[in-house]
C-alpha atoms as a PDB file:
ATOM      1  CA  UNK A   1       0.603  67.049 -29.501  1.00  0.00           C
ATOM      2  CA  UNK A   2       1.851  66.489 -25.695  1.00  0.00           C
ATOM      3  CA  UNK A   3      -1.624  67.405 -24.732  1.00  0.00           C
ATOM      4  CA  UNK A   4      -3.351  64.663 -26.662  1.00  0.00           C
ATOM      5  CA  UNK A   5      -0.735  62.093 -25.283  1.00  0.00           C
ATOM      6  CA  UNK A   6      -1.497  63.293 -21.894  1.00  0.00           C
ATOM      7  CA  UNK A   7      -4.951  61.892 -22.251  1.00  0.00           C
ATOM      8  CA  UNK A   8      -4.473  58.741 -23.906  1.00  0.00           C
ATOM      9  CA  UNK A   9      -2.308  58.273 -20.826  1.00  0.00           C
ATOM     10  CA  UNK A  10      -5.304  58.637 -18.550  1.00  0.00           C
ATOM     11  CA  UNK A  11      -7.489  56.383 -20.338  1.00  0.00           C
ATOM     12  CA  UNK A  12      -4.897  53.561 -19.974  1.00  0.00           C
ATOM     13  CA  UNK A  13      -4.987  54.472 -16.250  1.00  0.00           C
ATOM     14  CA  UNK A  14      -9.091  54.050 -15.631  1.00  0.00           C
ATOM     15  CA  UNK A  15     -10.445  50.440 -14.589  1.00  0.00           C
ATOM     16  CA  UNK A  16     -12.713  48.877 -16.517  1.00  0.00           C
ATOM     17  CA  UNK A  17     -16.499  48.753 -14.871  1.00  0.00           C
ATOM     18  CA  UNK A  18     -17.326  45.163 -14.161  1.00  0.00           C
ATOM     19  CA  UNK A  19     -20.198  42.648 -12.683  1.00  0.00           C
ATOM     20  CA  UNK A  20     -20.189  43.072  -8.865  1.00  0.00           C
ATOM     21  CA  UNK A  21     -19.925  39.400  -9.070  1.00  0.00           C
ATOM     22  CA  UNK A  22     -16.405  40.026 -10.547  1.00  0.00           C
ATOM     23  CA  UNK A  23     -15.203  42.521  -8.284  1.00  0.00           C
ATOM     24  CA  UNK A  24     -10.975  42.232  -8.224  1.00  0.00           C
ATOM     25  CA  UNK A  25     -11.107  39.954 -10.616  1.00  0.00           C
ATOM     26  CA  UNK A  26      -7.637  40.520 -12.400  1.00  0.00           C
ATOM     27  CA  UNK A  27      -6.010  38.507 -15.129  1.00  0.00           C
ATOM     28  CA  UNK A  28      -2.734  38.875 -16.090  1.00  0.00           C
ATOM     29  CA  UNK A  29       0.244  36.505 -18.355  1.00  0.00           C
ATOM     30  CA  UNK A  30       3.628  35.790 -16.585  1.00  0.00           C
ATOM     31  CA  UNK A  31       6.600  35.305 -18.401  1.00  0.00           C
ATOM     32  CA  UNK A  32       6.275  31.199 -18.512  1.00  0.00           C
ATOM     33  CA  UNK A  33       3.223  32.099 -20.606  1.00  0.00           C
ATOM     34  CA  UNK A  34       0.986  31.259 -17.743  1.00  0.00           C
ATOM     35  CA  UNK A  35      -2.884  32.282 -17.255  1.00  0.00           C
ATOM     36  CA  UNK A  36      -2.499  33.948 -13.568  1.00  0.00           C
ATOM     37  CA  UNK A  37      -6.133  34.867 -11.852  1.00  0.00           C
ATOM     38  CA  UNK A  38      -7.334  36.337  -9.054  1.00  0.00           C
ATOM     39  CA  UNK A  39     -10.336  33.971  -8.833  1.00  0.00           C
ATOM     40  CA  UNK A  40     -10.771  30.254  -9.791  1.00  0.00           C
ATOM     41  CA  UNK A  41     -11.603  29.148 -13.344  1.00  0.00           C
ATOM     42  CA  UNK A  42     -14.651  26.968 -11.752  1.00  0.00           C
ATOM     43  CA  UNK A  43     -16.520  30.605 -10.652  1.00  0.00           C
ATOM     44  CA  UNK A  44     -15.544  32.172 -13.760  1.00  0.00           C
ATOM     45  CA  UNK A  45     -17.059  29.519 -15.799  1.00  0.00           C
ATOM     46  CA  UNK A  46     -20.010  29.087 -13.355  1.00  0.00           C
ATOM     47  CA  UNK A  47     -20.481  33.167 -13.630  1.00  0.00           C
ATOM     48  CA  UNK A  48     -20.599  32.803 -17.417  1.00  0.00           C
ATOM     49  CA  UNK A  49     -22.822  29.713 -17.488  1.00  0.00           C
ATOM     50  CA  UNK A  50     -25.307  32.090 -15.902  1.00  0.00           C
ATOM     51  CA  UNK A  51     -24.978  35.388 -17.677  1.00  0.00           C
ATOM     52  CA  UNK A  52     -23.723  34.320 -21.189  1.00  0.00           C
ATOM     53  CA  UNK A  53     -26.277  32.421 -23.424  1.00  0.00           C
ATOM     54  CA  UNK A  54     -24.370  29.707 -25.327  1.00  0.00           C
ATOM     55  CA  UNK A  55     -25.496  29.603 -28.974  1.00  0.00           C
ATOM     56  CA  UNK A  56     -24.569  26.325 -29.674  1.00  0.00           C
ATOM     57  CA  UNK A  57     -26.506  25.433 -26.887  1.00  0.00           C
ATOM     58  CA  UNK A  58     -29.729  26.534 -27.715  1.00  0.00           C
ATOM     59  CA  UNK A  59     -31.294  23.405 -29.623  1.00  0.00           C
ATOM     60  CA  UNK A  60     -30.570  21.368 -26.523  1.00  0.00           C
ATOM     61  CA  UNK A  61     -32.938  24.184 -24.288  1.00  0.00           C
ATOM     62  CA  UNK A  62     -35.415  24.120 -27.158  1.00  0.00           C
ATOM     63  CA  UNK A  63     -35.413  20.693 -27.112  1.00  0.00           C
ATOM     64  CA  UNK A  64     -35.929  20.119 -23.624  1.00  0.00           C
ATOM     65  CA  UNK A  65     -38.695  23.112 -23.174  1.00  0.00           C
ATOM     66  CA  UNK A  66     -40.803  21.146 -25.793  1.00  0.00           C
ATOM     67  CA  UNK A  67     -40.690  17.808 -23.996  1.00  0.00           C
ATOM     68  CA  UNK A  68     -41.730  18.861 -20.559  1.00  0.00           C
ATOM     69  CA  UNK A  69     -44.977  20.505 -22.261  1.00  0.00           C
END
């Protein structure tokens, strides 16, 4: 059993890959139950607005793609 503890321990250890966009990026609670970030919310959410398709969204693109032809 120590063995398989040993490499659950490792695992924890290991960074997560990310975007090079989001390189340091680090997000973390303190104990007033604040959001604490490396990098500003405005280039996280401009990051997402360009990688992350919103599907709420989506009628609004359609919408607009049909009126310009």
């Amino acid at each position: 059993m120590p063995r398989k503890k040993k490499i659950d321990a490792e695992k924890d250890s290991q960074k997560p890959r990310v975007h090079k966009e989001l390189e340091g990026f680090d997000i973390r609670i303190n104990a007033f139950g604040e959001i604490v970030s490396t990098l500003e919310i405005e280039k996280i959410n401009e990051f997402l607005d360009r990688h992350v398709d919103d599907k709420k969204l989506r009628h609004l693109k359609n919408k607009s793609k049909k009126s310009e032809e």
